[in-house]
PDB file of N, CA and C in Angstrom:
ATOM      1  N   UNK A   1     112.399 164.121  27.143  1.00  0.00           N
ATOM      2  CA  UNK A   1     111.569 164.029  28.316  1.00  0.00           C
ATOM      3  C   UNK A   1     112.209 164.769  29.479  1.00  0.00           C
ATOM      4  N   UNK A   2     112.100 164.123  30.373  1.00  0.00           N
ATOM      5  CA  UNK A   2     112.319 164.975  32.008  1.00  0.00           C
ATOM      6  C   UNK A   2     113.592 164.513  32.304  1.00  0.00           C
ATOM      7  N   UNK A   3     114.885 164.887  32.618  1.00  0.00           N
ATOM      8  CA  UNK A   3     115.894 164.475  32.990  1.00  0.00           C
ATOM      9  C   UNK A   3     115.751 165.242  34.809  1.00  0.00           C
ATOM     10  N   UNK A   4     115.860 164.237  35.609  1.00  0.00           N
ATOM     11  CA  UNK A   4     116.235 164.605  36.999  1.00  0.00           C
ATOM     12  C   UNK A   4     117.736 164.195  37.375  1.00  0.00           C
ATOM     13  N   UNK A   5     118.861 164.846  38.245  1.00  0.00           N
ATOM     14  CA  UNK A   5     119.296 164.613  38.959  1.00  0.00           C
ATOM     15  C   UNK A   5     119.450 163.391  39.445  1.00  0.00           C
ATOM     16  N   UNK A   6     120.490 162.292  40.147  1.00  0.00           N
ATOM     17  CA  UNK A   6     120.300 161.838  41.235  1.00  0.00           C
ATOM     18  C   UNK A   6     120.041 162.146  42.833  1.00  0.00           C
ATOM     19  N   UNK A   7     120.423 163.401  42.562  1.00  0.00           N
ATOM     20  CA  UNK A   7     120.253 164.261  44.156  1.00  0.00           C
ATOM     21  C   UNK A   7     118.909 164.306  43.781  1.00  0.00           C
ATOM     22  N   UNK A   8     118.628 165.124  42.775  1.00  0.00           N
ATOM     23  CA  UNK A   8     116.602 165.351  42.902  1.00  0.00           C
ATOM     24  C   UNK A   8     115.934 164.386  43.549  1.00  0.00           C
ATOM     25  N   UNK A   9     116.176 163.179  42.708  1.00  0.00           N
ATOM     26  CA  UNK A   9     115.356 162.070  42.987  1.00  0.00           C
ATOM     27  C   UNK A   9     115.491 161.367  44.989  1.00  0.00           C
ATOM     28  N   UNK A  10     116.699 161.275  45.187  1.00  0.00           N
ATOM     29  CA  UNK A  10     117.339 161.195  46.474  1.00  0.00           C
ATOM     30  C   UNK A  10     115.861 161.829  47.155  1.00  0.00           C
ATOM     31  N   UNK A  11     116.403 163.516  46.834  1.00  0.00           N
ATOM     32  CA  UNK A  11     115.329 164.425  47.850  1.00  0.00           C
ATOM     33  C   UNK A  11     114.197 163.774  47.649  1.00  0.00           C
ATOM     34  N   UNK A  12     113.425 163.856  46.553  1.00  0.00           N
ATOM     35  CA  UNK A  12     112.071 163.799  46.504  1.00  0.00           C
ATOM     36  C   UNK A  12     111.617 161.817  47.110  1.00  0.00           C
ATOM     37  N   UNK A  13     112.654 161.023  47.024  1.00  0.00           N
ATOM     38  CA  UNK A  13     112.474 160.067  47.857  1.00  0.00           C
ATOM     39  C   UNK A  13     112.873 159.935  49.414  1.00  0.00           C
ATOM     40  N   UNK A  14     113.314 160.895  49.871  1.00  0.00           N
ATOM     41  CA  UNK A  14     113.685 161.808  51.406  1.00  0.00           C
ATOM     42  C   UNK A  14     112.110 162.273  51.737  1.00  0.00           C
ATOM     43  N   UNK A  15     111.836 163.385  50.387  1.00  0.00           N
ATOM     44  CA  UNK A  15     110.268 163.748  50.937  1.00  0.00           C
ATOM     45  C   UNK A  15     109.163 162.652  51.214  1.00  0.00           C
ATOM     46  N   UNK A  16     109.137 161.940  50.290  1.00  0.00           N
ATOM     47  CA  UNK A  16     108.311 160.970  50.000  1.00  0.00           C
ATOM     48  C   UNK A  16     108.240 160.240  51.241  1.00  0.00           C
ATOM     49  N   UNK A  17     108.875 159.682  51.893  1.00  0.00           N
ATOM     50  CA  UNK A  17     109.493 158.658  52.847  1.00  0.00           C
ATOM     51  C   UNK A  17     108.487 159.883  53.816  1.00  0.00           C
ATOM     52  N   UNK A  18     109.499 161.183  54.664  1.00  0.00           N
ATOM     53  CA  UNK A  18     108.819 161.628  55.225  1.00  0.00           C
ATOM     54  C   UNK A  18     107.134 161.623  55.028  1.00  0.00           C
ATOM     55  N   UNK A  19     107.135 162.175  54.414  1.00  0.00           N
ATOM     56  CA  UNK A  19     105.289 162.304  54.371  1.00  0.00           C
ATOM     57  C   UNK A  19     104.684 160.986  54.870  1.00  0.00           C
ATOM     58  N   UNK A  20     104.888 159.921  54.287  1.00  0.00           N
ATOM     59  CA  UNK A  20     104.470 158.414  54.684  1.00  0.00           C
ATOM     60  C   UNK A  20     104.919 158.445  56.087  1.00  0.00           C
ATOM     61  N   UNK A  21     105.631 158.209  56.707  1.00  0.00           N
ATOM     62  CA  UNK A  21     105.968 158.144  57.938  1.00  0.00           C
ATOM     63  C   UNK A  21     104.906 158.947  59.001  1.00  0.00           C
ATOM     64  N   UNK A  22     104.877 160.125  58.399  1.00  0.00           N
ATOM     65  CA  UNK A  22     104.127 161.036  59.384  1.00  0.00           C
ATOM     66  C   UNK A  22     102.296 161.007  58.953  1.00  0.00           C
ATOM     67  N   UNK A  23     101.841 160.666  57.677  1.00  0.00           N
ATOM     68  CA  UNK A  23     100.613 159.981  57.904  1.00  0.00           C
ATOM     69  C   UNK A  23     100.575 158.872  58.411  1.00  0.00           C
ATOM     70  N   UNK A  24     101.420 157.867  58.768  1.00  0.00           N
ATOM     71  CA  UNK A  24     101.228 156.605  59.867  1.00  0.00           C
ATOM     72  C   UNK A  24     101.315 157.041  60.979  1.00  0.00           C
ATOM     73  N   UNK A  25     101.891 157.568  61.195  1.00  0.00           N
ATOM     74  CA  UNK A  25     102.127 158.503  62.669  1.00  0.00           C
ATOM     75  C   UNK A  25     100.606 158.694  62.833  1.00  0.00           C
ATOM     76  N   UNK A  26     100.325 159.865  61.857  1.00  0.00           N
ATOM     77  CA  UNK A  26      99.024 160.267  62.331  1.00  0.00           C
ATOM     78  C   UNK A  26      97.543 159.480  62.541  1.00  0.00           C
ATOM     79  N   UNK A  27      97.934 158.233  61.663  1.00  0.00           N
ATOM     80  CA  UNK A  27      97.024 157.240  61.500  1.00  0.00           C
ATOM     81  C   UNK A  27      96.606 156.497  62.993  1.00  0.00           C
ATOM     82  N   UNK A  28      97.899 156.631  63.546  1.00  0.00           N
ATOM     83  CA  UNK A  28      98.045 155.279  64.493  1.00  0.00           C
ATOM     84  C   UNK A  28      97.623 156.585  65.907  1.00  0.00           C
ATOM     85  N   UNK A  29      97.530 157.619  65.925  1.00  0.00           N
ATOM     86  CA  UNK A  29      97.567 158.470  67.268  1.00  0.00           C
ATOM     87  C   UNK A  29      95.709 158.444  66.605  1.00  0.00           C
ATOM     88  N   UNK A  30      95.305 158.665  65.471  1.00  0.00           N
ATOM     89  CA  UNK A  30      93.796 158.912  65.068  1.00  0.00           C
ATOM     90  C   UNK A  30      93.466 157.689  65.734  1.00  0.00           C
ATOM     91  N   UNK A  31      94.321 156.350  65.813  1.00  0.00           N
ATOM     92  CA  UNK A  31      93.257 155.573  65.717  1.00  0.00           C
ATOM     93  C   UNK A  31      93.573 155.376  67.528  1.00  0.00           C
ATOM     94  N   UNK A  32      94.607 155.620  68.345  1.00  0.00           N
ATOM     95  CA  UNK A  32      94.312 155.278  69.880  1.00  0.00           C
ATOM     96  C   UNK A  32      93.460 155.915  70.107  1.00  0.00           C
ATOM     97  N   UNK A  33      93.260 157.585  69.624  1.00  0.00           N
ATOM     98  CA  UNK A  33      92.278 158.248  70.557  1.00  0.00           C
ATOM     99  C   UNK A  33      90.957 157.736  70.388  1.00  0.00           C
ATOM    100  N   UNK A  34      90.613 157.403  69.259  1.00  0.00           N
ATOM    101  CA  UNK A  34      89.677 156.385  68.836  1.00  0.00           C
ATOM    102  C   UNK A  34      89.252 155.888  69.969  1.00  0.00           C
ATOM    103  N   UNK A  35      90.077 154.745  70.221  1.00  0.00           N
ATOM    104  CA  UNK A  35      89.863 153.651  70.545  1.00  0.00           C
ATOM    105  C   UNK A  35      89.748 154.049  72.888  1.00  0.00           C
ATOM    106  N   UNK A  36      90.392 155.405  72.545  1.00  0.00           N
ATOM    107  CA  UNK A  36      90.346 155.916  73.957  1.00  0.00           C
ATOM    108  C   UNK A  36      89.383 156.325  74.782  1.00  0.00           C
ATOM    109  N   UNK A  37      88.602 157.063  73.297  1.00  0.00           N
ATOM    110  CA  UNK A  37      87.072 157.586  73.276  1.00  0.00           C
ATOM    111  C   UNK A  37      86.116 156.757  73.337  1.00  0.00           C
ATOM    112  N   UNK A  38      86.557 155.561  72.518  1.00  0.00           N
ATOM    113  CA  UNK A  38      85.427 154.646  72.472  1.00  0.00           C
ATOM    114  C   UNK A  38      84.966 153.815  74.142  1.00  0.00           C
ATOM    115  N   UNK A  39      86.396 153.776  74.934  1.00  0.00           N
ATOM    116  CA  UNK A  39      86.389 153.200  75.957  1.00  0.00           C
ATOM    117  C   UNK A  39      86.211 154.340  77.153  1.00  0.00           C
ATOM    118  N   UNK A  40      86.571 155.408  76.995  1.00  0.00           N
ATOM    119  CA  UNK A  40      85.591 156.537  78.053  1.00  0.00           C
ATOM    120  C   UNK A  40      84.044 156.532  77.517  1.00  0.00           C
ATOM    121  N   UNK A  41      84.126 156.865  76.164  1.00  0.00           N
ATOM    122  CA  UNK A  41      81.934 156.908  76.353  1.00  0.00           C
ATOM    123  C   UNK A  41      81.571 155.422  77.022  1.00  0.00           C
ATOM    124  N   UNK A  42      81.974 154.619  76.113  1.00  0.00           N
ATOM    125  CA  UNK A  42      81.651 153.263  76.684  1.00  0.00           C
ATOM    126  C   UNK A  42      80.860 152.383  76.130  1.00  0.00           C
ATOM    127  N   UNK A  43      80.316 151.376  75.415  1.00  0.00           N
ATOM    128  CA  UNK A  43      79.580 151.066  74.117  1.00  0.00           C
ATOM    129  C   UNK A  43      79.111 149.619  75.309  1.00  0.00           C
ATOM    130  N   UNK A  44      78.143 150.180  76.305  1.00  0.00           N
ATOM    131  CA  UNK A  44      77.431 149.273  77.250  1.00  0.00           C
ATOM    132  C   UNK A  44      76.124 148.962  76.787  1.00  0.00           C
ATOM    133  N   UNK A  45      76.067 148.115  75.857  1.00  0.00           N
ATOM    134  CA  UNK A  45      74.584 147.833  74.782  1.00  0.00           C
ATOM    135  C   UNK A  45      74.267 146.023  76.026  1.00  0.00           C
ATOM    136  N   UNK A  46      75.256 145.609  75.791  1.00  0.00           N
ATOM    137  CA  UNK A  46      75.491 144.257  76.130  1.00  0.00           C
ATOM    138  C   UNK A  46      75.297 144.045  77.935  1.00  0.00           C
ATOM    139  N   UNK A  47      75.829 144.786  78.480  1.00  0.00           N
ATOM    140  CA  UNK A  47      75.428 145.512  79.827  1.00  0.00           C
ATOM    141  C   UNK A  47      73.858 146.035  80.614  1.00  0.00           C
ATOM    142  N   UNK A  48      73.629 146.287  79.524  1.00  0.00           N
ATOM    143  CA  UNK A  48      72.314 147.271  79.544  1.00  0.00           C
ATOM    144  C   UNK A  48      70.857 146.092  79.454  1.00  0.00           C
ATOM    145  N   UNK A  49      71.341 145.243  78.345  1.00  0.00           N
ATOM    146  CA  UNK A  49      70.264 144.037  78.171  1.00  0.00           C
ATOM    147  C   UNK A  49      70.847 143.440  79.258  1.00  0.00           C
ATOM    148  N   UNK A  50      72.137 142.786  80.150  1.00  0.00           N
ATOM    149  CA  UNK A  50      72.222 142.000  81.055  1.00  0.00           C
ATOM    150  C   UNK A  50      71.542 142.619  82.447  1.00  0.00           C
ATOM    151  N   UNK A  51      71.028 143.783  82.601  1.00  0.00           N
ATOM    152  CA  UNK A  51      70.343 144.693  83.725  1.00  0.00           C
ATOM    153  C   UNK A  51      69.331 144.365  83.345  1.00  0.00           C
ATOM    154  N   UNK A  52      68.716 144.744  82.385  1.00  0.00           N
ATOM    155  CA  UNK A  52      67.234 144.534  81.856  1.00  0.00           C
ATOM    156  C   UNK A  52      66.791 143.145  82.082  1.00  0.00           C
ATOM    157  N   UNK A  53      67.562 142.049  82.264  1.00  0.00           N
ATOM    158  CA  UNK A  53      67.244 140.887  81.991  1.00  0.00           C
ATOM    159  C   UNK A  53      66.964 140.151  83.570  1.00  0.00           C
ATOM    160  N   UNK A  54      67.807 140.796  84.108  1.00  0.00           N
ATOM    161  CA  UNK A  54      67.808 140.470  86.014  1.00  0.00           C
ATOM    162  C   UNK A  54      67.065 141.611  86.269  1.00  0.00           C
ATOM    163  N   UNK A  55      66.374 142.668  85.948  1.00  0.00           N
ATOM    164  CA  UNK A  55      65.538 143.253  86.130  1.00  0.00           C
ATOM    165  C   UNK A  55      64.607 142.718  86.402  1.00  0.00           C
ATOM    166  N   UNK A  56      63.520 141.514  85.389  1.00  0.00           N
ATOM    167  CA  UNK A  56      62.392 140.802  85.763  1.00  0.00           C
ATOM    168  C   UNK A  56      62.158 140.356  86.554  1.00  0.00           C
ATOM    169  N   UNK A  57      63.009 139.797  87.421  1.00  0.00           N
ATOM    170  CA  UNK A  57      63.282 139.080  88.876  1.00  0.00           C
ATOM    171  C   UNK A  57      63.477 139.840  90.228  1.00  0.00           C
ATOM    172  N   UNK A  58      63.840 141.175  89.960  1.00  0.00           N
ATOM    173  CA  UNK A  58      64.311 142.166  90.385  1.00  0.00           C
ATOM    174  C   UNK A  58      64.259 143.828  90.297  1.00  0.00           C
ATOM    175  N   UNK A  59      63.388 144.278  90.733  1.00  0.00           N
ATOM    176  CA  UNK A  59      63.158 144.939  89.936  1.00  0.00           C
ATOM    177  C   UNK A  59      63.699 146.753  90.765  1.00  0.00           C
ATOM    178  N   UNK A  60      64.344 146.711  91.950  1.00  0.00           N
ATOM    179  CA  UNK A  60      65.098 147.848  92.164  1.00  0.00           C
ATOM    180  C   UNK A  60      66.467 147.851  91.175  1.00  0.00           C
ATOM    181  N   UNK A  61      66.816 147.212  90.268  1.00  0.00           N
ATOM    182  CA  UNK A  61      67.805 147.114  89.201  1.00  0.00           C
ATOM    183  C   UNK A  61      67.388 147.965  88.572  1.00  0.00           C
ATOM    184  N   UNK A  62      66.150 147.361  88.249  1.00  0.00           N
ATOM    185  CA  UNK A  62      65.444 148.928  87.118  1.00  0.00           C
ATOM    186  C   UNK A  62      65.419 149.836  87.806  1.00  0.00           C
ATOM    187  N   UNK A  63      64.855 150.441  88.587  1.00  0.00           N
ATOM    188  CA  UNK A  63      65.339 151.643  89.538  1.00  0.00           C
ATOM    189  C   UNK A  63      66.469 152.149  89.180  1.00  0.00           C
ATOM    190  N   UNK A  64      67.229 151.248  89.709  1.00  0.00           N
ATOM    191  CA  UNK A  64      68.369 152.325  89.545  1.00  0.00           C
ATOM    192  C   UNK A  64      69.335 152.671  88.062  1.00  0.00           C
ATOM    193  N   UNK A  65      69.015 152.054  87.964  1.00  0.00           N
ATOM    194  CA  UNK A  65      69.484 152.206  85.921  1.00  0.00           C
ATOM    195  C   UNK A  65      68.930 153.409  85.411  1.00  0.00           C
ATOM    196  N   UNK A  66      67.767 153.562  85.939  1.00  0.00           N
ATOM    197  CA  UNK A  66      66.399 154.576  85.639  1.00  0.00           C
ATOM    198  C   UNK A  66      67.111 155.987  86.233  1.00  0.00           C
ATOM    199  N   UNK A  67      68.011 155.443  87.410  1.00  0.00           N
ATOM    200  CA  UNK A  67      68.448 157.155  87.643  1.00  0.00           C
ATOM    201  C   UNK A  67      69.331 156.776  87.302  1.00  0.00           C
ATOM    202  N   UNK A  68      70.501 155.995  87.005  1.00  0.00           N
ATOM    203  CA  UNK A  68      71.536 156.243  86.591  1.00  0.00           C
ATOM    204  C   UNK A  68      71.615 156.949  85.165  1.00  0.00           C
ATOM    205  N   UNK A  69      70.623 156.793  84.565  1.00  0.00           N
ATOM    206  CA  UNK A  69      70.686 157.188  83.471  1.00  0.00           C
ATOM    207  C   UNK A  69      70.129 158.685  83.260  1.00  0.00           C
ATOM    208  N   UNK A  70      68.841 158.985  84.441  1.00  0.00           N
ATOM    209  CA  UNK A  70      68.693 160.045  84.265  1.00  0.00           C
ATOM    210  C   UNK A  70      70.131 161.098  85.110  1.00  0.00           C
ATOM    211  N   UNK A  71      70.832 161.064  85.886  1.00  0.00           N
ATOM    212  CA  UNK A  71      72.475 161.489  86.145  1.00  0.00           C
ATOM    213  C   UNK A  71      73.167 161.466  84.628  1.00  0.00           C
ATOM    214  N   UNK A  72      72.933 160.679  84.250  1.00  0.00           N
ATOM    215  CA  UNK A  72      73.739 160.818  83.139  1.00  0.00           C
ATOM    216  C   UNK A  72      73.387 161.982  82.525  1.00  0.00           C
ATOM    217  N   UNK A  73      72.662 162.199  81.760  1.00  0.00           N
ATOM    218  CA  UNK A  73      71.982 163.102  81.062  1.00  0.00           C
ATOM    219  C   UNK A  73      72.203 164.455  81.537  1.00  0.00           C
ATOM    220  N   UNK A  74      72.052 164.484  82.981  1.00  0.00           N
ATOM    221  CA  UNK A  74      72.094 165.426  83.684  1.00  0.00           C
ATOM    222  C   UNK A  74      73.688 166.058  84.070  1.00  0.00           C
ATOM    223  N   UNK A  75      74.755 165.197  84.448  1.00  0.00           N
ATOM    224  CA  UNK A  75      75.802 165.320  85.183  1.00  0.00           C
ATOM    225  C   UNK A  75      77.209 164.866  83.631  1.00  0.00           C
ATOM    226  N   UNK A  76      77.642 165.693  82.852  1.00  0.00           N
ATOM    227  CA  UNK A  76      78.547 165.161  81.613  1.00  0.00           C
ATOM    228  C   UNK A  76      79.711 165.054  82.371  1.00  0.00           C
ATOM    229  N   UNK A  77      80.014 166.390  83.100  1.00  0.00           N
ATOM    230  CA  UNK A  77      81.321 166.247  83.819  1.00  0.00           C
ATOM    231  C   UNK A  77      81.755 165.405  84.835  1.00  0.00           C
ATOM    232  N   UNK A  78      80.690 164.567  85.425  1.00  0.00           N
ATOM    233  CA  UNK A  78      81.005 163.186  86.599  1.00  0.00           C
ATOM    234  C   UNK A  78      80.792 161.965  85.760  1.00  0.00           C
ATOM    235  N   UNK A  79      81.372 162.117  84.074  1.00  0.00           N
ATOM    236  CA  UNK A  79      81.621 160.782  83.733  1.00  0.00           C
ATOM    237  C   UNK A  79      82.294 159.798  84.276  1.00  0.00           C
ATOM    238  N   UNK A  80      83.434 159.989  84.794  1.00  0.00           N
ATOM    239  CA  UNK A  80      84.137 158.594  85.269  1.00  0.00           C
ATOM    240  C   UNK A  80      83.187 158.286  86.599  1.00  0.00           C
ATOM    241  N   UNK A  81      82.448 159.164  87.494  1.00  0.00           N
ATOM    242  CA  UNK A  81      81.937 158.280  88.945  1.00  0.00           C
ATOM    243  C   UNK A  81      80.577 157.610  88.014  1.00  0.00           C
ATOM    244  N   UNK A  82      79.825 158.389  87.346  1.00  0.00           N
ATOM    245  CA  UNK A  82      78.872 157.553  86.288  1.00  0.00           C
ATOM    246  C   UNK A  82      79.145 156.207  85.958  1.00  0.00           C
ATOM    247  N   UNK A  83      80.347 156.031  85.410  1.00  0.00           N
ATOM    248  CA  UNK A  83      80.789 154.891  84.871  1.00  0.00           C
ATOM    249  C   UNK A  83      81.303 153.755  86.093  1.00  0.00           C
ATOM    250  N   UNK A  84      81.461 154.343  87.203  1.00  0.00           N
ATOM    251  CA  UNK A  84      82.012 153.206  88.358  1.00  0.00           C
ATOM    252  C   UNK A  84      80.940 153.106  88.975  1.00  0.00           C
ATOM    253  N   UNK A  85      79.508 153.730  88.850  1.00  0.00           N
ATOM    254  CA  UNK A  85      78.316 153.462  89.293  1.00  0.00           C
ATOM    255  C   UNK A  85      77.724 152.507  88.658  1.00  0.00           C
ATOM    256  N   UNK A  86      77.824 152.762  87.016  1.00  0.00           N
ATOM    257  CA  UNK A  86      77.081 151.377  86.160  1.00  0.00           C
ATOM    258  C   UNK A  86      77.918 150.149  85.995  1.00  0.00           C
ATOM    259  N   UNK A  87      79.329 150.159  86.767  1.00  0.00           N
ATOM    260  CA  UNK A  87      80.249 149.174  86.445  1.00  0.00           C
ATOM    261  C   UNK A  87      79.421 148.481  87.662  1.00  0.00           C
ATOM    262  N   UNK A  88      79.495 149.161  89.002  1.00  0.00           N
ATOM    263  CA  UNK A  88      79.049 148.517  89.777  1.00  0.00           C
ATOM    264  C   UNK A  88      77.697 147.775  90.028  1.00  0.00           C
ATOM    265  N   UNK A  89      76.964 148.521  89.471  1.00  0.00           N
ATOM    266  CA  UNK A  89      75.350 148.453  89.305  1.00  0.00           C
ATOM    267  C   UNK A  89      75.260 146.943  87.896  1.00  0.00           C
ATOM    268  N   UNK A  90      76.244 147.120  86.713  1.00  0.00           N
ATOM    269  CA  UNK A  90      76.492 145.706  86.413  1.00  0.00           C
ATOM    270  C   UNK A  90      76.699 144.607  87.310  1.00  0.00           C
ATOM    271  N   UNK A  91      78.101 144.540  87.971  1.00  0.00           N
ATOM    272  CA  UNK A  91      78.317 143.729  88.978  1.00  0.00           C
ATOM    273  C   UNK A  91      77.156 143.128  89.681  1.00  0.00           C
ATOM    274  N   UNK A  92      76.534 144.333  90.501  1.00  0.00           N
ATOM    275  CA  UNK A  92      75.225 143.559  91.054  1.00  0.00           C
ATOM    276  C   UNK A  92      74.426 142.865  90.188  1.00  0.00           C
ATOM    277  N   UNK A  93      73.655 142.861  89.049  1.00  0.00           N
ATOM    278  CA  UNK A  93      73.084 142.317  88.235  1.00  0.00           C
ATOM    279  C   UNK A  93      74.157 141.098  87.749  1.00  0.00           C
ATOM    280  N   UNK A  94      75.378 141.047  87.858  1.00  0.00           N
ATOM    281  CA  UNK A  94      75.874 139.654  87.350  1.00  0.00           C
ATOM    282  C   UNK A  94      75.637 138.485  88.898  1.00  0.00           C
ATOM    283  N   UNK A  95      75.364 139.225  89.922  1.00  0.00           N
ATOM    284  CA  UNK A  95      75.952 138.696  91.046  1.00  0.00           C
ATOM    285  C   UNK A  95      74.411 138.154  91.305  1.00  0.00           C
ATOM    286  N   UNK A  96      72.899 138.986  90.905  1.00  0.00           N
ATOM    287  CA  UNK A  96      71.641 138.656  91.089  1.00  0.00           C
ATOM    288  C   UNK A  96      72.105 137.918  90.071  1.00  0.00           C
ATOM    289  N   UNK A  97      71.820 137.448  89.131  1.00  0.00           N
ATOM    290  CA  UNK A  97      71.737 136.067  87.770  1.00  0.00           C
ATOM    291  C   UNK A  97      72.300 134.673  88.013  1.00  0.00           C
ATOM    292  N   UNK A  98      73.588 135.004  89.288  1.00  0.00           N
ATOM    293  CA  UNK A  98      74.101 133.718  89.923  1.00  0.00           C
ATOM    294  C   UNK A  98      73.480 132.998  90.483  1.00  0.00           C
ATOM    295  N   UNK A  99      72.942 134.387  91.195  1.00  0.00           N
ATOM    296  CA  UNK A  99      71.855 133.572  92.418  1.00  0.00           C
ATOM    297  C   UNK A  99      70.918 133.060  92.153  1.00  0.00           C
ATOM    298  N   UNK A 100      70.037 133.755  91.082  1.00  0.00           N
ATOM    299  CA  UNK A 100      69.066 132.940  90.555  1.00  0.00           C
ATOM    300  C   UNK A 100      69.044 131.895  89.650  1.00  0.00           C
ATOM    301  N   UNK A 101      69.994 131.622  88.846  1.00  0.00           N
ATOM    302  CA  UNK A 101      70.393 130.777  88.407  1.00  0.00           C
ATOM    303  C   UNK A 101      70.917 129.480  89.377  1.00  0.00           C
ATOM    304  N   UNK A 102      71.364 130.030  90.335  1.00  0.00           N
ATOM    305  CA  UNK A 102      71.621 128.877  91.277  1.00  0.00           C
ATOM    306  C   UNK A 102      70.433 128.244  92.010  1.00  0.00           C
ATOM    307  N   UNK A 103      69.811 128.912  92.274  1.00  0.00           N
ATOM    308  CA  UNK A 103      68.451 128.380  92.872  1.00  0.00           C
ATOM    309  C   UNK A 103      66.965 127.705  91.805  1.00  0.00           C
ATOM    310  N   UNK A 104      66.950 128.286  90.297  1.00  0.00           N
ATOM    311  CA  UNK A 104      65.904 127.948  89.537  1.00  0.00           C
ATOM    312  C   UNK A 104      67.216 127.382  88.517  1.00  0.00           C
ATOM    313  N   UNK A 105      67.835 126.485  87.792  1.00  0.00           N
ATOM    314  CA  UNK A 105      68.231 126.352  86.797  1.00  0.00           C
ATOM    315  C   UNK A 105      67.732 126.746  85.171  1.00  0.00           C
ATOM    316  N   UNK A 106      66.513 126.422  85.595  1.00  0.00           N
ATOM    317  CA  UNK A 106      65.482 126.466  84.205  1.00  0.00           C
ATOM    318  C   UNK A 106      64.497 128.174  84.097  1.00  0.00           C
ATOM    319  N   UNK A 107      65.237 128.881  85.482  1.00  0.00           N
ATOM    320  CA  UNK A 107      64.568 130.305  85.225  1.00  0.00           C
ATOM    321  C   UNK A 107      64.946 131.164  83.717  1.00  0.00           C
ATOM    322  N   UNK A 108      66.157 130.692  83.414  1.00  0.00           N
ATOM    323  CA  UNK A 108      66.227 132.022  82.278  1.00  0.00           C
ATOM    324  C   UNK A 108      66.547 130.909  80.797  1.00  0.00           C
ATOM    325  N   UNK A 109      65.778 131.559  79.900  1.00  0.00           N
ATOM    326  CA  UNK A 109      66.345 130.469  78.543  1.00  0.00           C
ATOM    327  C   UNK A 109      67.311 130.833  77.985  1.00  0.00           C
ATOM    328  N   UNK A 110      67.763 132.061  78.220  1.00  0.00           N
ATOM    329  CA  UNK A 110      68.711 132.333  76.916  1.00  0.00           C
ATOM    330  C   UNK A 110      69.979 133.375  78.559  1.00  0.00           C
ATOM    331  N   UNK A 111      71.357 132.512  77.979  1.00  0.00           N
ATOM    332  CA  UNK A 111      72.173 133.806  79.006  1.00  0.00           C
ATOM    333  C   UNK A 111      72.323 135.179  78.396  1.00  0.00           C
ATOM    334  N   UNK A 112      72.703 135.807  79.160  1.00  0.00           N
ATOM    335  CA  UNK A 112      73.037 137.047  78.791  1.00  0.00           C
ATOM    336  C   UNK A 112      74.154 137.696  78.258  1.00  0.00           C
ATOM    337  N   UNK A 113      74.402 137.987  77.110  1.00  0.00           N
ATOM    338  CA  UNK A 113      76.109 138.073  76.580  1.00  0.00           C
ATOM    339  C   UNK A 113      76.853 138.972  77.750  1.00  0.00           C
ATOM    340  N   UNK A 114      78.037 138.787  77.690  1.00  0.00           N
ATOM    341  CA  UNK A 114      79.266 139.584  78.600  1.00  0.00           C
ATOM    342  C   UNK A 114      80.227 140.173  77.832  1.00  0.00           C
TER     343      UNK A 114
END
């Protein structure tokens, strides 16, 4: 059969080792940017129904969602002020749901996830 070396084997468990090392490497940088990307686009599904929902009560919310979104579409390179516009434009809609909730208890049946 195959007779190797102990040096052979050494190396080729030197290589071995390397290679593994540097696909975890690469695994773990694949997966921040991932996770970097995922948090610049922004995965505001949950956001979007909590606007929609204080919308009914309110309805310059919808308005402005309506252009925020058409900016969006329009403007790729003013992502981050985009995003501190709908952070804020959330805010207001958490801050309308207090209020109305504070004043009607029985206005909304179901809350709105966060």
């Amino acid at each position: 059969m195959f007779r190797f070396s102990i040096r052979d084997v050494l190396w080729l468990t030197v290589v071995v080792a390397l290679v593994v090392v540097w696909r975890a490497d690469l695994a773990r940088q694949e997966a921040e940017y991932r996770d970097r990307l995922r948090l610049r686009m922004g995965n505001n599904t949950s956001e979007y129904r909590l606007i929609l929902h204080v919308a009914n009560n309110h309805p310059e919310l919808r308005t402005e969602l309506i252009a925020l979104d058409a900016e969006n579409g329009k403007h790729l390179s003013d992502r981050a002020s985009l995003y501190y516009r709908f952070g804020k434009l959330v805010k207001k809609a958490e801050d309308f749901y207090r209020m109305d909730a504070g004043k009607d208890p029985n206005a909304f049946d179901e809350e709105p996830n966060n």
